[in-house]
Protein backbone atom coordinates (compact mmCIF):
# COMPACT_ATOMS: atom_id res chain seq x y z
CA UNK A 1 0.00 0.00 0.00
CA UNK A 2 1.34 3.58 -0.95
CA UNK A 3 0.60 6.25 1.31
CA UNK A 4 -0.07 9.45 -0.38
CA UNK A 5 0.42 12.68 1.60
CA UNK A 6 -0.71 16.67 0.21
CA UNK A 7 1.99 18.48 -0.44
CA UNK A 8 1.49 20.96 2.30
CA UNK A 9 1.38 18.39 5.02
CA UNK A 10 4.81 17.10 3.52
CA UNK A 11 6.11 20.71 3.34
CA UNK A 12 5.12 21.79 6.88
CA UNK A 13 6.85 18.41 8.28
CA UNK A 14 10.36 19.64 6.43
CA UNK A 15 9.88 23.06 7.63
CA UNK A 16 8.83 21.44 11.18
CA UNK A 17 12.95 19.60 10.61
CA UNK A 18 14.38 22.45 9.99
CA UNK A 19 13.12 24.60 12.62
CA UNK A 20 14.01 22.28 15.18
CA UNK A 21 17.41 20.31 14.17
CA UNK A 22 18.83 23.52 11.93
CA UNK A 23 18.54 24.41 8.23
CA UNK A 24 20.60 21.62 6.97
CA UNK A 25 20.38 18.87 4.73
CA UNK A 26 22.68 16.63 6.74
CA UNK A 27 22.78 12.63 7.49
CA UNK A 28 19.68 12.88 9.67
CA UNK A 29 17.93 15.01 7.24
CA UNK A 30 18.83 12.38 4.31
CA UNK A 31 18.11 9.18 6.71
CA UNK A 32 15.17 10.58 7.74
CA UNK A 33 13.83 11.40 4.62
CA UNK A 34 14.99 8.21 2.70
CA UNK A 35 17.20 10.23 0.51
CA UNK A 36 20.10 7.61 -0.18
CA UNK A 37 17.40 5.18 -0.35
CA UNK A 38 15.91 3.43 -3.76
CA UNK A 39 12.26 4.45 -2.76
CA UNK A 40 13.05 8.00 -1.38
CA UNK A 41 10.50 9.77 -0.16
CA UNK A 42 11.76 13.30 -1.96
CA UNK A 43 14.91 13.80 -3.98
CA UNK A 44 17.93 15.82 -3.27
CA UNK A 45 16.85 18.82 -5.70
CA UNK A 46 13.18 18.94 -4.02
CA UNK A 47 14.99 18.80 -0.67
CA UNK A 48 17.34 21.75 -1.51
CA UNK A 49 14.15 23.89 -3.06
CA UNK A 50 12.23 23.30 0.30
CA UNK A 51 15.43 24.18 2.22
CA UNK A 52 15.37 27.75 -0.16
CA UNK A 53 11.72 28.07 0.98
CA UNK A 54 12.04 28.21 4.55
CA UNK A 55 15.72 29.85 4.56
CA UNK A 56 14.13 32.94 2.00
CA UNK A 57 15.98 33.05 -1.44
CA UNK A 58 17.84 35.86 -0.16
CA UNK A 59 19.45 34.44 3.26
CA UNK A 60 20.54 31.62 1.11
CA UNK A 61 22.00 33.69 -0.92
CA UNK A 62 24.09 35.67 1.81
CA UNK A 63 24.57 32.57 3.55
CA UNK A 64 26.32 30.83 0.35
CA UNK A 65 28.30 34.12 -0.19
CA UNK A 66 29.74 34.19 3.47
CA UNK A 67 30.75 30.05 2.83
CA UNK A 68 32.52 30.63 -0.43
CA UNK A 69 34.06 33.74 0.75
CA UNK A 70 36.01 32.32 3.72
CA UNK A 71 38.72 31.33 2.17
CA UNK A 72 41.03 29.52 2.15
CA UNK A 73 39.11 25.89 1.90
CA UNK A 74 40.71 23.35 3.36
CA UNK A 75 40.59 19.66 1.46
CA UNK A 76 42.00 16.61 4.03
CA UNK A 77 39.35 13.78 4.25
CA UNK A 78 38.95 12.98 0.09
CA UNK A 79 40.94 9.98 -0.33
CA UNK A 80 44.65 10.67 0.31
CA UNK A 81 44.13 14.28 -0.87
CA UNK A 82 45.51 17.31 1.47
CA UNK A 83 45.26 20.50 0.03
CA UNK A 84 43.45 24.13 -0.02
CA UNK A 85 42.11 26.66 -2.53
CA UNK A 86 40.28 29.63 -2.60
CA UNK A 87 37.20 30.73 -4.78
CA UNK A 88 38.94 34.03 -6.53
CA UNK A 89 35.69 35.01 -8.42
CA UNK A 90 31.74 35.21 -7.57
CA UNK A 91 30.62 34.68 -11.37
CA UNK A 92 27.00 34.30 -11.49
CA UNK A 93 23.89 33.73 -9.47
CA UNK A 94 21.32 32.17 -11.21
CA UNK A 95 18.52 31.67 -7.72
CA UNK A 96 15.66 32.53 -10.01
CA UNK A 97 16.19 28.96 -11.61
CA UNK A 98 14.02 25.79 -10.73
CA UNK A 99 17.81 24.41 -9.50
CA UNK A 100 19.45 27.25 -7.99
CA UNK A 101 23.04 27.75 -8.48
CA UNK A 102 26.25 30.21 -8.55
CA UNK A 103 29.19 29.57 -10.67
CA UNK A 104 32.76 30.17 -9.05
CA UNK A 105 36.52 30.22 -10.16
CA UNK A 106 38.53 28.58 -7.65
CA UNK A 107 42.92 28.17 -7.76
CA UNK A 108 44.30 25.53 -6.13
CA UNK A 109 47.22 25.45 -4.10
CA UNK A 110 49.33 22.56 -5.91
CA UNK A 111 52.07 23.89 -4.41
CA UNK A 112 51.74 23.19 -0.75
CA UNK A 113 49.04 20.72 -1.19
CA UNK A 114 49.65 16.76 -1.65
CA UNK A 115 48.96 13.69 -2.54
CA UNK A 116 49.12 10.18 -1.11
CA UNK A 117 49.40 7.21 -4.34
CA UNK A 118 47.86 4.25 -4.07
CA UNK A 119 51.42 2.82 -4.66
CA UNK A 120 52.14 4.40 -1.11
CA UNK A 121 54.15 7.49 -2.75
CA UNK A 122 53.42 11.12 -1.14
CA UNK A 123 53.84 13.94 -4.04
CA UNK A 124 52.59 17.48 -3.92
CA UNK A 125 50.13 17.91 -5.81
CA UNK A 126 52.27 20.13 -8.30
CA UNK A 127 54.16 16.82 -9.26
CA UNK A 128 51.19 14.23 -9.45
CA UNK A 129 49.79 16.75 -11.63
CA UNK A 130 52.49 16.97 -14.06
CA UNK A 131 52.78 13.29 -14.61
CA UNK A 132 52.59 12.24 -17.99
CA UNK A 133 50.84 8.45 -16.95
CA UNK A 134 48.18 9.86 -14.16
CA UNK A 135 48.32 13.57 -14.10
CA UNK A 136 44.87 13.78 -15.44
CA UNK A 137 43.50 11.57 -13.55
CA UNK A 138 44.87 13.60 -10.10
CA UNK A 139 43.37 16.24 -11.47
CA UNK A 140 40.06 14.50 -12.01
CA UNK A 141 39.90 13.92 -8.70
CA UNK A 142 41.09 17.60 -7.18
CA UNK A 143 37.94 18.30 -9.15
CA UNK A 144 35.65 16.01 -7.52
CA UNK A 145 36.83 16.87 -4.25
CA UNK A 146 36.08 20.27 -4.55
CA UNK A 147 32.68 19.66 -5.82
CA UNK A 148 31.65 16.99 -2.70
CA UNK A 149 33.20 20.01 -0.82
CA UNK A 150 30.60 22.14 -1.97
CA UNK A 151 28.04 19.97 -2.07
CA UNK A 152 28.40 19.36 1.62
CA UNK A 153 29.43 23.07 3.00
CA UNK A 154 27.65 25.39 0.86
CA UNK A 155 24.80 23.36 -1.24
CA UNK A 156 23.46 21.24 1.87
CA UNK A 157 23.63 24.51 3.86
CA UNK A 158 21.88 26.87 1.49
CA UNK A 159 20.00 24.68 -1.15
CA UNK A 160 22.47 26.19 -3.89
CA UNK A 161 24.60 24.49 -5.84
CA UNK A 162 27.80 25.65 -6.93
CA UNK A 163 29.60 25.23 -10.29
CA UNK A 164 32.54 25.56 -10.86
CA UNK A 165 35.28 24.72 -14.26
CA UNK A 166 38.56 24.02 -14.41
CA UNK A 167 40.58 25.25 -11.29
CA UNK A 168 43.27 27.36 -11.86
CA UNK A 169 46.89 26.48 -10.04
CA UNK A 170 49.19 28.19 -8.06
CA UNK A 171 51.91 26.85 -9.68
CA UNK A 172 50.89 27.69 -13.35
């Protein structure tokens, strides 16, 4: 049997969440609301709009601007990654959209930052980039680091997801 609730009874029970646990979709938000799950009970993009909704399109906003602004960011728990980077440019807010987002530049610190190989070697970053077998594929991964860093510091705070292209380096 599939229960089927009115949207404004679902609505007022996220809003209910937030109020009381903080604006935040975080692992009790997503276990509570079957997010991970194969039968979820919303998805992560109606989660973030209802998070927009009770924050106000504009505290999100401000809220998303403070986060990317306090630089630097700090990567240390993505695989054997250590590094930071900054976001150097605000390029566009698009939070009129049905998936709100900004788009950022970011530069990396592949100078100080580093890398630990599954082969057990520790490079800076600077070096596994410029390898000619698996360079691309570090920087593949700098890449998805930053974006599950967003995803979890800025989107799940704020409902807004950031974009952002190729990072620039510190050492180029």
């Amino acid at each position: 049997m599939k229960l089927i609730i009115a949207e404004s009874v679902y609505k007022n029970t996220i809003f209910k969440f937030f109020t009381k646990f903080g604006g935040e979709i975080d692992s009790q938000f997503i276990d509570m609301f079957r997010l991970d799950s194969n039968n979820p009970i919303l998805t992560y993009d109606e989660a973030y709009k209802y998070l927009i909704e009770w924050r106000g399109i504009e505290e999100s906003k401000n809220l998303a601007n403070t986060i990317l602004l306090q630089n630097p960011h700090h990567i240390d728990d993505f695989g054997g990654y250590d590094f930071f980077f900054e976001v150097t440019y605000i390029k566009k807010w698009g939070v009129d959209d049905d998936k709100p987002f900004v788009t950022v530049k970011v530069k990396v610190d592949d100078l100080s930052g580093n890398v630990s190989l599954m082969n057990g070697d520790y490079k800076t970053l600077e070096d596994a980039l410029s390898n000619e077998d698996y360079g691309w594929e570090i920087e593949k991964e700098v890449n998805w680091g930053i974006n599950d860093y967003f995803k979890e510091v800025v989107t799940s705070k704020t409902g807004i997801k950031v974009i952002f292209f190729r990072p620039e380096w510190a050492s180029k």
